[in-house]
PDB file of N, CA and C in Angstrom:
ATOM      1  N   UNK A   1      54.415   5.513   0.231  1.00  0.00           N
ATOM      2  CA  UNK A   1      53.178   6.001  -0.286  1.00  0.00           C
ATOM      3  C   UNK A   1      52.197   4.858  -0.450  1.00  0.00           C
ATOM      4  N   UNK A   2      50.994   5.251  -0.281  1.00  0.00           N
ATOM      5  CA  UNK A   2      49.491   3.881  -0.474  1.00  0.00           C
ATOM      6  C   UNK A   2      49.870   3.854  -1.813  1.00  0.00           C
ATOM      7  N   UNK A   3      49.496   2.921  -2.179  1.00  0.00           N
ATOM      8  CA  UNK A   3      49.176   2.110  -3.569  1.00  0.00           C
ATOM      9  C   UNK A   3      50.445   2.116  -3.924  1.00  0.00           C
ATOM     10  N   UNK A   4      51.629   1.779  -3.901  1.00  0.00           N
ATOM     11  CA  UNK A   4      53.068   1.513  -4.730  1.00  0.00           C
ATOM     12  C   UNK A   4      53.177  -0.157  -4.919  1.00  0.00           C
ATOM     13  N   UNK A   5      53.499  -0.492  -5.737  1.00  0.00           N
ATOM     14  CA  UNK A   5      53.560  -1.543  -6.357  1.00  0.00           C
ATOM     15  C   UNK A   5      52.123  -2.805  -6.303  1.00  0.00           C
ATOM     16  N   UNK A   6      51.294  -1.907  -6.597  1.00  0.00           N
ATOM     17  CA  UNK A   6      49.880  -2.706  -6.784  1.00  0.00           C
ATOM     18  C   UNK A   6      49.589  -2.006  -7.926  1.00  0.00           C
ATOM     19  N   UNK A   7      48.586  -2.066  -8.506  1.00  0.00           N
ATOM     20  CA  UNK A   7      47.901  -2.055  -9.403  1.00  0.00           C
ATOM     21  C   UNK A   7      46.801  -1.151  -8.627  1.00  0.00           C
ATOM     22  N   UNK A   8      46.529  -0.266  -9.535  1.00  0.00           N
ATOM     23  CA  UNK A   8      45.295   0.987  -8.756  1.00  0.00           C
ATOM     24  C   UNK A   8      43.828   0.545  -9.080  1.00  0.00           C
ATOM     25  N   UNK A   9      43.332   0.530  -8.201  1.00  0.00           N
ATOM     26  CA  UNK A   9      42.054   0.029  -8.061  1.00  0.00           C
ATOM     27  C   UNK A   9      40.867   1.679  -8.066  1.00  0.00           C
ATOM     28  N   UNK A  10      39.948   0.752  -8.938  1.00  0.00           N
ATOM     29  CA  UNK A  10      38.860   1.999  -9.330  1.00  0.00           C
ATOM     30  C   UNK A  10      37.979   1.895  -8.263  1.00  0.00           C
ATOM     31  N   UNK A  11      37.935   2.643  -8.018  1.00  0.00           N
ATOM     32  CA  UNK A  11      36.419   2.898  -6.449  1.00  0.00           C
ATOM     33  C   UNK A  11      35.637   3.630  -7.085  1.00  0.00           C
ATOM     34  N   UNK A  12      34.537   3.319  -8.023  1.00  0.00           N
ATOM     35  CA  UNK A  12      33.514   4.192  -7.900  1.00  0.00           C
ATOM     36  C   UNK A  12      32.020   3.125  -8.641  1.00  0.00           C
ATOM     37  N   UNK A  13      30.942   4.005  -7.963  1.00  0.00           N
ATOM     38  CA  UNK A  13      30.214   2.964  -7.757  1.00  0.00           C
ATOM     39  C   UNK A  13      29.808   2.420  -8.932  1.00  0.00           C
ATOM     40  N   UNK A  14      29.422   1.028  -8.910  1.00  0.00           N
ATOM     41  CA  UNK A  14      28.985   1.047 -10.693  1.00  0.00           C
ATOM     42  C   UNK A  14      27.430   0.301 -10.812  1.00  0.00           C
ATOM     43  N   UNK A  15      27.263  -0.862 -11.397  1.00  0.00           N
ATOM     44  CA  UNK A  15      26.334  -1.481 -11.496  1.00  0.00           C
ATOM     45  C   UNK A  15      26.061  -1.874 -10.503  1.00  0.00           C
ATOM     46  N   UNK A  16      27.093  -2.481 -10.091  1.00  0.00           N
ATOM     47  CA  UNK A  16      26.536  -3.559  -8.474  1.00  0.00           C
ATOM     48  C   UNK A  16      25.806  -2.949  -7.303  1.00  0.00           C
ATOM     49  N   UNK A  17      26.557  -1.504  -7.429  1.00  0.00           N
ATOM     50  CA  UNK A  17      25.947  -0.908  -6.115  1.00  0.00           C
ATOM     51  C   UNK A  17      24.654  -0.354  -6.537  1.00  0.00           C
ATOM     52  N   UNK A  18      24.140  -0.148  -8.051  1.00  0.00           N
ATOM     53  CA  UNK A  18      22.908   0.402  -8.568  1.00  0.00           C
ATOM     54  C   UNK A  18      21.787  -0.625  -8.269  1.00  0.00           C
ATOM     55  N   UNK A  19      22.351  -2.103  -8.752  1.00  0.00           N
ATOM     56  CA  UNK A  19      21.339  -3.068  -8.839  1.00  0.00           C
ATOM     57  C   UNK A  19      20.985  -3.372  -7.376  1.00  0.00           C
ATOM     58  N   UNK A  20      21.732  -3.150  -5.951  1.00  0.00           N
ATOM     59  CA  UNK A  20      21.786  -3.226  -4.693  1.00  0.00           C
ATOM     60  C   UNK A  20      20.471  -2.596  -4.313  1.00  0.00           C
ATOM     61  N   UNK A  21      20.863  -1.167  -4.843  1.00  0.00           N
ATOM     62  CA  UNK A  21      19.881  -0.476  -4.490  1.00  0.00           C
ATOM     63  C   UNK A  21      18.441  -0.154  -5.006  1.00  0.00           C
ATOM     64  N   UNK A  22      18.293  -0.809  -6.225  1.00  0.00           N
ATOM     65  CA  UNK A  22      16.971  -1.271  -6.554  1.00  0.00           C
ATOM     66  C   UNK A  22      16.723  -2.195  -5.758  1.00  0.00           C
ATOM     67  N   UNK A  23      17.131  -3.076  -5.590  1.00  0.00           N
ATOM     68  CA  UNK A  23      16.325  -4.300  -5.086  1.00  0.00           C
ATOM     69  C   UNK A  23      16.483  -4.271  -3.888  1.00  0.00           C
ATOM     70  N   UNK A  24      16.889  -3.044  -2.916  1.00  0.00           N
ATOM     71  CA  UNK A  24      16.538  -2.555  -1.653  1.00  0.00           C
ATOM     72  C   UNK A  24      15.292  -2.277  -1.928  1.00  0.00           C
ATOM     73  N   UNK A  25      15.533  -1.507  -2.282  1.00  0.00           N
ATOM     74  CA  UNK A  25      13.738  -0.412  -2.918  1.00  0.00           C
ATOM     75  C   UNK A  25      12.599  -1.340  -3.297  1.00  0.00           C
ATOM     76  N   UNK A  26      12.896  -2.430  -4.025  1.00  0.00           N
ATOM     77  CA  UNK A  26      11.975  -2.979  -4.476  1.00  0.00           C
ATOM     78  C   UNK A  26      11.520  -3.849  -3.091  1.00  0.00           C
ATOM     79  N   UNK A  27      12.837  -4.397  -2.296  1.00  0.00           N
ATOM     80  CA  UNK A  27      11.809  -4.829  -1.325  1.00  0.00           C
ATOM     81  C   UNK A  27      11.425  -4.266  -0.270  1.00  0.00           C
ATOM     82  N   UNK A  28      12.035  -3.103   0.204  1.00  0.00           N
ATOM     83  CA  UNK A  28      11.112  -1.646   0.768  1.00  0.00           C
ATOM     84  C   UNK A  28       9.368  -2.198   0.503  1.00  0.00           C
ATOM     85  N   UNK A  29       9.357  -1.323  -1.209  1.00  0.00           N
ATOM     86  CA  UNK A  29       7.840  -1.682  -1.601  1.00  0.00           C
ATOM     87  C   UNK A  29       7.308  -2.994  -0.768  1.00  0.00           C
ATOM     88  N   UNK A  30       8.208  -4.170  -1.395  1.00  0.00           N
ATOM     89  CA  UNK A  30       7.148  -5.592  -1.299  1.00  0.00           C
ATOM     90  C   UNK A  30       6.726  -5.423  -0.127  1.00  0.00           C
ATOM     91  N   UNK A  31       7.624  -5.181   1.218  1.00  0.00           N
ATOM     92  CA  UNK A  31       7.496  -5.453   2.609  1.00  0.00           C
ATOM     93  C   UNK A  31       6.129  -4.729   2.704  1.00  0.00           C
ATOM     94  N   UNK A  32       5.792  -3.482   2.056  1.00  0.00           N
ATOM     95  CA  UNK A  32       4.923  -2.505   2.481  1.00  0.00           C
ATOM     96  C   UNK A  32       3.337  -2.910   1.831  1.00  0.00           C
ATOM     97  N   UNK A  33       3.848  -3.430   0.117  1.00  0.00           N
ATOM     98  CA  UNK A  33       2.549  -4.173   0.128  1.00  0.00           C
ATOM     99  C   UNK A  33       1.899  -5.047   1.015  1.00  0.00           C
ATOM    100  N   UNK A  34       2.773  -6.128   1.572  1.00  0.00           N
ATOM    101  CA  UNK A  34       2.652  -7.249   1.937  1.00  0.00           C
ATOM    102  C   UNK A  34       2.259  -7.184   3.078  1.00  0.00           C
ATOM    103  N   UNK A  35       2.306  -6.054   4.122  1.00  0.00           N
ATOM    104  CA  UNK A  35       1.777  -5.390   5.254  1.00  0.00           C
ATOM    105  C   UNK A  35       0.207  -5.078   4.829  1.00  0.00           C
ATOM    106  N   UNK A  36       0.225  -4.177   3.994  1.00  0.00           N
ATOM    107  CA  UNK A  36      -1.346  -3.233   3.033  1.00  0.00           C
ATOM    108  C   UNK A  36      -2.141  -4.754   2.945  1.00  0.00           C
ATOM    109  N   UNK A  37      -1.380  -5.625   2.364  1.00  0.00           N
ATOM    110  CA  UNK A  37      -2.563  -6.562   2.159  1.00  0.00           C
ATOM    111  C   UNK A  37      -3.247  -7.541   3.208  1.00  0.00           C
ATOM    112  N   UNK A  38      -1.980  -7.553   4.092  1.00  0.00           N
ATOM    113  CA  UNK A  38      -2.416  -8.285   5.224  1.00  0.00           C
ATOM    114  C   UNK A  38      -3.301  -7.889   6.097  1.00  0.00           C
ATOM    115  N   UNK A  39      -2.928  -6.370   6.244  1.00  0.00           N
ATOM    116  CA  UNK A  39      -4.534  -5.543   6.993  1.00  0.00           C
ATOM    117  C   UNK A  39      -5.589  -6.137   6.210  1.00  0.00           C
ATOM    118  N   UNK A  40      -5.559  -5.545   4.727  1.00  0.00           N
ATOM    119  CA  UNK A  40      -7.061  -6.191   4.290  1.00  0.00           C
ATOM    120  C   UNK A  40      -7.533  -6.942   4.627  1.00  0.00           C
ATOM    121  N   UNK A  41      -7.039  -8.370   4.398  1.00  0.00           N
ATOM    122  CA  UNK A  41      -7.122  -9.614   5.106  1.00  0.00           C
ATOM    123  C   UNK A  41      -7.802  -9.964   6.118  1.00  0.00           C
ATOM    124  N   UNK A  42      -7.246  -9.038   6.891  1.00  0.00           N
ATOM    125  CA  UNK A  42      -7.727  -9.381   8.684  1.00  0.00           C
ATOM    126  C   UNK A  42      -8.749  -8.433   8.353  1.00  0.00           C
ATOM    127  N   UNK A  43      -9.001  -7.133   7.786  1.00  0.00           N
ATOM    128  CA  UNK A  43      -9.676  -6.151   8.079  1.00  0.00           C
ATOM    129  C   UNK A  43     -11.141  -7.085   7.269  1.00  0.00           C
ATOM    130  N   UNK A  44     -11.303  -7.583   6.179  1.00  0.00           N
ATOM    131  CA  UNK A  44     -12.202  -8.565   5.488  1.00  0.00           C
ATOM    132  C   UNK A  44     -12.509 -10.054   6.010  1.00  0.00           C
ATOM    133  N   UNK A  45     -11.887 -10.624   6.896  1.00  0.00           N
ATOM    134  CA  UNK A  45     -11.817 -11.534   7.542  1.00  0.00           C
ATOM    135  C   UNK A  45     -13.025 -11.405   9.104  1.00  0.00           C
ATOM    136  N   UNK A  46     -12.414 -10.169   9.649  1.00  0.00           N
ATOM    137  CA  UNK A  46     -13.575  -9.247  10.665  1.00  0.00           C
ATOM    138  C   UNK A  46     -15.089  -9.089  10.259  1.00  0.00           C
ATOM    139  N   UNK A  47     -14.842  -8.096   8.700  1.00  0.00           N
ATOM    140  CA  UNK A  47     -15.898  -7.840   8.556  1.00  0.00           C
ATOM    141  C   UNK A  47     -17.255  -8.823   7.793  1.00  0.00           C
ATOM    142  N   UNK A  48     -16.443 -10.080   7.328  1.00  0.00           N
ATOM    143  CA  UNK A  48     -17.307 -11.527   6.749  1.00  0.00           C
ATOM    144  C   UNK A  48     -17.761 -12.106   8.423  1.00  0.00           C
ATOM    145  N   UNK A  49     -17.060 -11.935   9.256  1.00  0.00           N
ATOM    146  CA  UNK A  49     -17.352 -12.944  10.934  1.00  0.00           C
ATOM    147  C   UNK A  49     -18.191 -11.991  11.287  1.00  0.00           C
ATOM    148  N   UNK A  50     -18.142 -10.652  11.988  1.00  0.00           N
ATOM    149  CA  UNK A  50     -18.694 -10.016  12.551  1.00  0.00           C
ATOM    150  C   UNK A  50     -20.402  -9.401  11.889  1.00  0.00           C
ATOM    151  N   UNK A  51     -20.253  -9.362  10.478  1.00  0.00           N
ATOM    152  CA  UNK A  51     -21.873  -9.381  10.057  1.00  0.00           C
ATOM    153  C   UNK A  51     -22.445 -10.649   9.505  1.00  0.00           C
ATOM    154  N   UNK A  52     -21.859 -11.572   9.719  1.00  0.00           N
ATOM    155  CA  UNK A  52     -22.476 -13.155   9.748  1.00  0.00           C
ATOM    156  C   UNK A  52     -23.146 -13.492  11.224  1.00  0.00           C
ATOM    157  N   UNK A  53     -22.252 -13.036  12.408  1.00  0.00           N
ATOM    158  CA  UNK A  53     -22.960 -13.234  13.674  1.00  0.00           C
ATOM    159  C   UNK A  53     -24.257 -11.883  13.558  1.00  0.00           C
ATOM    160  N   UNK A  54     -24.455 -10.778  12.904  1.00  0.00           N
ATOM    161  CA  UNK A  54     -25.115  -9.797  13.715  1.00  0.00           C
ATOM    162  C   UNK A  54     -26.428 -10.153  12.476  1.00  0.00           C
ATOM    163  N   UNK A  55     -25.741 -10.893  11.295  1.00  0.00           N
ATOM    164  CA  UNK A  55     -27.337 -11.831  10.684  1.00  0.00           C
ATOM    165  C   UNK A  55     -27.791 -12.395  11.129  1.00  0.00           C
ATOM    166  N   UNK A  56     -27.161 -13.181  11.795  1.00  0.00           N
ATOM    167  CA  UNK A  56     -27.719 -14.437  12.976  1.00  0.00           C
ATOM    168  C   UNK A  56     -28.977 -14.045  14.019  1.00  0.00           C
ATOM    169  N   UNK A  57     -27.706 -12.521  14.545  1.00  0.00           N
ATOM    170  CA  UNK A  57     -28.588 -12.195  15.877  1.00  0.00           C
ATOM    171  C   UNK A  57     -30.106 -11.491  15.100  1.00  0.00           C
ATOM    172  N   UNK A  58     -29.916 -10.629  14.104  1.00  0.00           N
ATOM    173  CA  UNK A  58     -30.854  -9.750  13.409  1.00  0.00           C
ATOM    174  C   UNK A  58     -32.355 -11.288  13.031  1.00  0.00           C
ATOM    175  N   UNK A  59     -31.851 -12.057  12.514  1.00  0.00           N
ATOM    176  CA  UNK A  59     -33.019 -13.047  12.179  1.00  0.00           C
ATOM    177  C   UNK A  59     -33.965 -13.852  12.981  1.00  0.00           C
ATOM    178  N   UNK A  60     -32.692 -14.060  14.161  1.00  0.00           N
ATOM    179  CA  UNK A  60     -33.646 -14.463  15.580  1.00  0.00           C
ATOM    180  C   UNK A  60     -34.499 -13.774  16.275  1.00  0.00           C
ATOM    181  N   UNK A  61     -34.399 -11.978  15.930  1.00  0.00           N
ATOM    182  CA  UNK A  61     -34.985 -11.277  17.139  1.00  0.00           C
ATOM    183  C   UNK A  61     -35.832 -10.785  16.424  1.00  0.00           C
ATOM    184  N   UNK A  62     -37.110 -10.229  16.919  1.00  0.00           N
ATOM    185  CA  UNK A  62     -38.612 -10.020  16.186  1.00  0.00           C
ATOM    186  C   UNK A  62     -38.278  -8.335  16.008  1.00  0.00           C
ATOM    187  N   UNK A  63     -39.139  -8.095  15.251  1.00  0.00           N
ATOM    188  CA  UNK A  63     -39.034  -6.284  14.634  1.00  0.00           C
ATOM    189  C   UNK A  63     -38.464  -6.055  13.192  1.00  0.00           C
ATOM    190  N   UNK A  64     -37.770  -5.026  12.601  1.00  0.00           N
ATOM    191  CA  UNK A  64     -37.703  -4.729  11.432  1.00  0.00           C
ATOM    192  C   UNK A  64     -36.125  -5.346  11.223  1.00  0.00           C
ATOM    193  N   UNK A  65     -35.458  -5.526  10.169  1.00  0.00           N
ATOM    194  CA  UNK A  65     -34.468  -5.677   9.862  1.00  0.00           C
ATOM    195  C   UNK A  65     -33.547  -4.414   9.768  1.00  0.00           C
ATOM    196  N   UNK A  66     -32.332  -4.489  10.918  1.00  0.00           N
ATOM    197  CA  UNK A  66     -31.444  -3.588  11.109  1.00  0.00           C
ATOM    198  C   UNK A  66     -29.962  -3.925  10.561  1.00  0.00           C
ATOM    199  N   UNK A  67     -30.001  -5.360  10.320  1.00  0.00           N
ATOM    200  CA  UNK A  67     -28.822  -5.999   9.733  1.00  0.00           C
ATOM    201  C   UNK A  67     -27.747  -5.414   8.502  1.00  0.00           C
ATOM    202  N   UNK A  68     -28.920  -4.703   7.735  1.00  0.00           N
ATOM    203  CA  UNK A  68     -27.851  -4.105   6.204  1.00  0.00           C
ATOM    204  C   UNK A  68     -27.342  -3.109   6.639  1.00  0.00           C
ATOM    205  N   UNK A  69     -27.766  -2.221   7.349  1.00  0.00           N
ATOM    206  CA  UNK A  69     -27.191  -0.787   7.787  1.00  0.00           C
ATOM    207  C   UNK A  69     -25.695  -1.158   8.130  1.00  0.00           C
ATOM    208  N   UNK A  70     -25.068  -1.600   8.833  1.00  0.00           N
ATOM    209  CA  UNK A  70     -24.032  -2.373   9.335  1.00  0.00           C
ATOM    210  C   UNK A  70     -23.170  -2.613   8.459  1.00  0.00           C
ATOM    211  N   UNK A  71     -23.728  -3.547   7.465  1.00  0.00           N
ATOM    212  CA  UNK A  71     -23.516  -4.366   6.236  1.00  0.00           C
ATOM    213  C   UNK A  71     -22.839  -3.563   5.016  1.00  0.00           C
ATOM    214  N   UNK A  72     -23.730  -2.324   4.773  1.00  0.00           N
ATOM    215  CA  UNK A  72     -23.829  -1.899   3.440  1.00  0.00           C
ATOM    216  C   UNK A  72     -22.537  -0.376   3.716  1.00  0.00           C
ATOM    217  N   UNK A  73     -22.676  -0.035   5.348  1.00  0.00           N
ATOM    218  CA  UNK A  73     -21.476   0.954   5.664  1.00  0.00           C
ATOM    219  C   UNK A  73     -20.601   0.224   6.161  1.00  0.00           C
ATOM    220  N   UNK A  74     -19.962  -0.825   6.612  1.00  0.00           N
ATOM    221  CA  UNK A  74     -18.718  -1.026   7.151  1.00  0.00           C
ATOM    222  C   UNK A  74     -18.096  -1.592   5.409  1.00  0.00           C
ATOM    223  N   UNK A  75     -19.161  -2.288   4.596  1.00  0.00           N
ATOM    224  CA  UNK A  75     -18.885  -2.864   3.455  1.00  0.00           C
ATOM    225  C   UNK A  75     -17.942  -1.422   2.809  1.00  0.00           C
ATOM    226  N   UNK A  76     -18.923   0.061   2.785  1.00  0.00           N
ATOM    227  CA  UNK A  76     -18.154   0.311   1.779  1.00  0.00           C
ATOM    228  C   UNK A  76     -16.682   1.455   2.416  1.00  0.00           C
ATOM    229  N   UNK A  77     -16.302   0.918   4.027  1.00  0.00           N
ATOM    230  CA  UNK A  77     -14.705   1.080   4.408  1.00  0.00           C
ATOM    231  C   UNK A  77     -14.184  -0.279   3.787  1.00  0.00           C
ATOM    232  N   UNK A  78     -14.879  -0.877   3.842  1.00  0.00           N
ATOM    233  CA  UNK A  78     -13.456  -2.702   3.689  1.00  0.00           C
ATOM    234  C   UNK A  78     -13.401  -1.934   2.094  1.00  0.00           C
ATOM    235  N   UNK A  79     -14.207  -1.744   1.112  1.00  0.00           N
ATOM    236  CA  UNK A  79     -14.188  -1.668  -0.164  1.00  0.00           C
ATOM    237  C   UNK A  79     -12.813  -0.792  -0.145  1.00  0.00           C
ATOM    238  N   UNK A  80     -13.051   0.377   0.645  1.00  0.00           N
ATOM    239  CA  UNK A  80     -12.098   1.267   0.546  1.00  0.00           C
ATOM    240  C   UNK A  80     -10.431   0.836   0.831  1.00  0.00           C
ATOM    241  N   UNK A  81     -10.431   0.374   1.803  1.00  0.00           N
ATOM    242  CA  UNK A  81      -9.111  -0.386   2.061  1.00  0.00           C
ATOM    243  C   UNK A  81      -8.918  -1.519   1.085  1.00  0.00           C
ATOM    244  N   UNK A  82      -9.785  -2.140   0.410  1.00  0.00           N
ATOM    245  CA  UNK A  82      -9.283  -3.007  -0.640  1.00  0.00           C
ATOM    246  C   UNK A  82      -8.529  -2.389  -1.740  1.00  0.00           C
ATOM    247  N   UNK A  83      -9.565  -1.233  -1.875  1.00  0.00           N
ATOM    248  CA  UNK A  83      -8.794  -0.647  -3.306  1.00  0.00           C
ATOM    249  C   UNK A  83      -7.482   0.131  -2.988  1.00  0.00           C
ATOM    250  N   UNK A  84      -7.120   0.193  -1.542  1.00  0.00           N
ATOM    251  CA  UNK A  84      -5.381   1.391  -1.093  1.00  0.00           C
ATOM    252  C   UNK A  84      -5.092   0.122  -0.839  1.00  0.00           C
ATOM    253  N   UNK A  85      -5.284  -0.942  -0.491  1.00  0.00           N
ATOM    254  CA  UNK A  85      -4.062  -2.254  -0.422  1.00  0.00           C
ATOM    255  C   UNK A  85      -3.575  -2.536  -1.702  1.00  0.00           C
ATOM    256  N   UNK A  86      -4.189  -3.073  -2.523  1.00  0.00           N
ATOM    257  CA  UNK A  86      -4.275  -2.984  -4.215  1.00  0.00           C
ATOM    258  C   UNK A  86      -4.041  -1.825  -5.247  1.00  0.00           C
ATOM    259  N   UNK A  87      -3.633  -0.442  -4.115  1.00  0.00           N
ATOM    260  CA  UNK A  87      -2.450   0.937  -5.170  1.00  0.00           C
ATOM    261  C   UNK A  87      -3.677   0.867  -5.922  1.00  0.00           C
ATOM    262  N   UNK A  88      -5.124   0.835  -6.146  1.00  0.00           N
ATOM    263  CA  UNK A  88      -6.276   1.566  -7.167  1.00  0.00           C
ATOM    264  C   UNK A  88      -6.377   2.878  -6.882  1.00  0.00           C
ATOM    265  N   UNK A  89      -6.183   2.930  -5.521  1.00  0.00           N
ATOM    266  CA  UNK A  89      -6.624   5.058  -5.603  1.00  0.00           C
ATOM    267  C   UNK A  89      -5.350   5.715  -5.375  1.00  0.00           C
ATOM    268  N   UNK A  90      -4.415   6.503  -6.687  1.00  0.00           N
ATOM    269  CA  UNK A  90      -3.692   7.055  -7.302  1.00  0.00           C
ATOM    270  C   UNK A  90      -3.103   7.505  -5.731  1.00  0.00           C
ATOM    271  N   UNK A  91      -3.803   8.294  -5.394  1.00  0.00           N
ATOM    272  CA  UNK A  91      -3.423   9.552  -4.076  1.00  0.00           C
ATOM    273  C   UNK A  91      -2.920   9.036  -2.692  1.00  0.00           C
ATOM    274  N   UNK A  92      -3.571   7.473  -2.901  1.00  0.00           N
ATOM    275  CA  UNK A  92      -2.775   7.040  -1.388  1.00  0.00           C
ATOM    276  C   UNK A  92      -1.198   6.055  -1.591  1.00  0.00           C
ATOM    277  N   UNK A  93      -0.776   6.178  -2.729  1.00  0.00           N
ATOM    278  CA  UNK A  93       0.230   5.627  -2.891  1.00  0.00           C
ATOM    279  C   UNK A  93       1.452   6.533  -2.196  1.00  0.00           C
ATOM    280  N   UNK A  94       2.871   5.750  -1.702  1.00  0.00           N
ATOM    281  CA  UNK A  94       3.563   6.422  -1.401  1.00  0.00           C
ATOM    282  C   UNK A  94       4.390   7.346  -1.874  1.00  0.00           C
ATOM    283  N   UNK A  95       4.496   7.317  -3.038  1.00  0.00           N
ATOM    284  CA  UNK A  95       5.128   8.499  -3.929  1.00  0.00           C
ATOM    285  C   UNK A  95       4.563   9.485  -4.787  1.00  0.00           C
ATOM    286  N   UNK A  96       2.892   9.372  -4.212  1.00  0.00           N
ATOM    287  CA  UNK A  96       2.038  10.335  -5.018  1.00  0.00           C
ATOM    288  C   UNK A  96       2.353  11.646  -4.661  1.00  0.00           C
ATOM    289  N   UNK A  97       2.490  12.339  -3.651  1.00  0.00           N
ATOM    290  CA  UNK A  97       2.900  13.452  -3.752  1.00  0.00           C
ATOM    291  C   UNK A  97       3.822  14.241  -4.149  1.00  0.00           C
ATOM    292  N   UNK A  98       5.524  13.189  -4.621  1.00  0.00           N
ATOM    293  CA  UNK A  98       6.263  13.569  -5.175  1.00  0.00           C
ATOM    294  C   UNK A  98       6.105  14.008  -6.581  1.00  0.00           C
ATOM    295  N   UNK A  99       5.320  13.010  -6.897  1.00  0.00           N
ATOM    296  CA  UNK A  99       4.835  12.286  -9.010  1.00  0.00           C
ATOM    297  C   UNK A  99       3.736  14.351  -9.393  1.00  0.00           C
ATOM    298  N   UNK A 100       3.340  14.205  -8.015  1.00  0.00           N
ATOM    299  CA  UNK A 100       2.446  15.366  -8.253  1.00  0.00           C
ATOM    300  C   UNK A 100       3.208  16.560  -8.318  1.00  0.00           C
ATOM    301  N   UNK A 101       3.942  16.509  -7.407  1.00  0.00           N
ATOM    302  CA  UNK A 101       4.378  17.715  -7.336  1.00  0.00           C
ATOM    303  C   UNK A 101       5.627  18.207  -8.681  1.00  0.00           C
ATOM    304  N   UNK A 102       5.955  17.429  -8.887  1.00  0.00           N
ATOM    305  CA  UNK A 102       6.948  17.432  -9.635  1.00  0.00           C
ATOM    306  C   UNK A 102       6.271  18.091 -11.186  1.00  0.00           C
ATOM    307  N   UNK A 103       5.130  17.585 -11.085  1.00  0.00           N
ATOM    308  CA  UNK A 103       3.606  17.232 -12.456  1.00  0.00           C
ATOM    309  C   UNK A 103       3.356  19.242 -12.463  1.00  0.00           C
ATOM    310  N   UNK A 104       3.270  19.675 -11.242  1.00  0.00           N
ATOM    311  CA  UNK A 104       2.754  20.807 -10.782  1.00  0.00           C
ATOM    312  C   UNK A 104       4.275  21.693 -11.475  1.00  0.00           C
ATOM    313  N   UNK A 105       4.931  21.499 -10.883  1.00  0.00           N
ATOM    314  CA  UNK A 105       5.813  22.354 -11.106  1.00  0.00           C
ATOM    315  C   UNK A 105       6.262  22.709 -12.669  1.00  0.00           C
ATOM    316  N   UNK A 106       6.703  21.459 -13.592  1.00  0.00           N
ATOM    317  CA  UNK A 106       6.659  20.931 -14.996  1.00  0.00           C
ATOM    318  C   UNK A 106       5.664  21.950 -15.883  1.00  0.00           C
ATOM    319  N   UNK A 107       4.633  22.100 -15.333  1.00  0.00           N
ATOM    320  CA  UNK A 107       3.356  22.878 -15.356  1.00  0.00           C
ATOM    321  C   UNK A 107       3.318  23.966 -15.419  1.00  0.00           C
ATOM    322  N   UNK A 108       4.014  24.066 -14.516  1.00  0.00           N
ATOM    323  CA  UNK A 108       4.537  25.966 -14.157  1.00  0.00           C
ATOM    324  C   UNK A 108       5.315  26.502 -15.295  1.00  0.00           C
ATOM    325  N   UNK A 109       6.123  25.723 -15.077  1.00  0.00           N
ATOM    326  CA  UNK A 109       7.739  26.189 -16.019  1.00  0.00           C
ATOM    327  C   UNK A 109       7.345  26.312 -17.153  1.00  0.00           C
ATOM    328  N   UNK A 110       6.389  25.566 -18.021  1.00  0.00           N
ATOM    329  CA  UNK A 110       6.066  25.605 -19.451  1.00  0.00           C
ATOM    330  C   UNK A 110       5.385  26.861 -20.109  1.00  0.00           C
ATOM    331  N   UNK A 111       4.836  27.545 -18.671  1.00  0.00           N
ATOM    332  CA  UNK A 111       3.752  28.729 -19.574  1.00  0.00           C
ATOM    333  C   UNK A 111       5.224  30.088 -19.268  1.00  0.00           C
TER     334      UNK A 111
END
């Protein structure tokens, strides 16, 4: 028979495999921030180069100033991606629809 003259060993999962799996998860998250922010990055990096040259071109060439239009709408996408790299708008996080739904249901059950 298995196990005769040993000592019986407990198999079931305990701390170790709990703390494993947080700090899977946790670096799940990091990897995913660390992606979110790096777009920003490049995505703010683009948009400081690309309306620095079209000031350039806008100041050299005669007529009205077309430069802010550019400026003041691509400004407020980078704004937008700053604040979902940085988890500020609630709804684009990855577990918002669970947190909600769960919120919804909780909701239900009480009346």
């Amino acid at each position: 028979m298995r196990g005769q003259g040993s000592e019986p060993v407990e198999l079931r999962p305990g701390a170790g495999a709990r703390e494993a799996a947080q700090l899977a998860e946790i670096e799940q998250w990091a990897w995913r921030r660390v992606r979110a922010l790096r777009g920003f990055y490049s995505h703010l990096t683009a948009y400081v180069v690309i309306n620095f040259v079209l000031f350039m071109i806008d100041s050299t060439t005669p007529g009205p100033a077309w430069f802010y239009a550019p400026l003041i709408g691509w400004g407020m996408v980078v704004c937008l991606h700053g604040l979902h790299a940085y988890e500020m708008l609630p709804w684009t996080t990855a577990d918002w629809e669970a947190r909600k739904v769960r919120e919804l249901i909780e909701s239900r059950t009480r009346r």
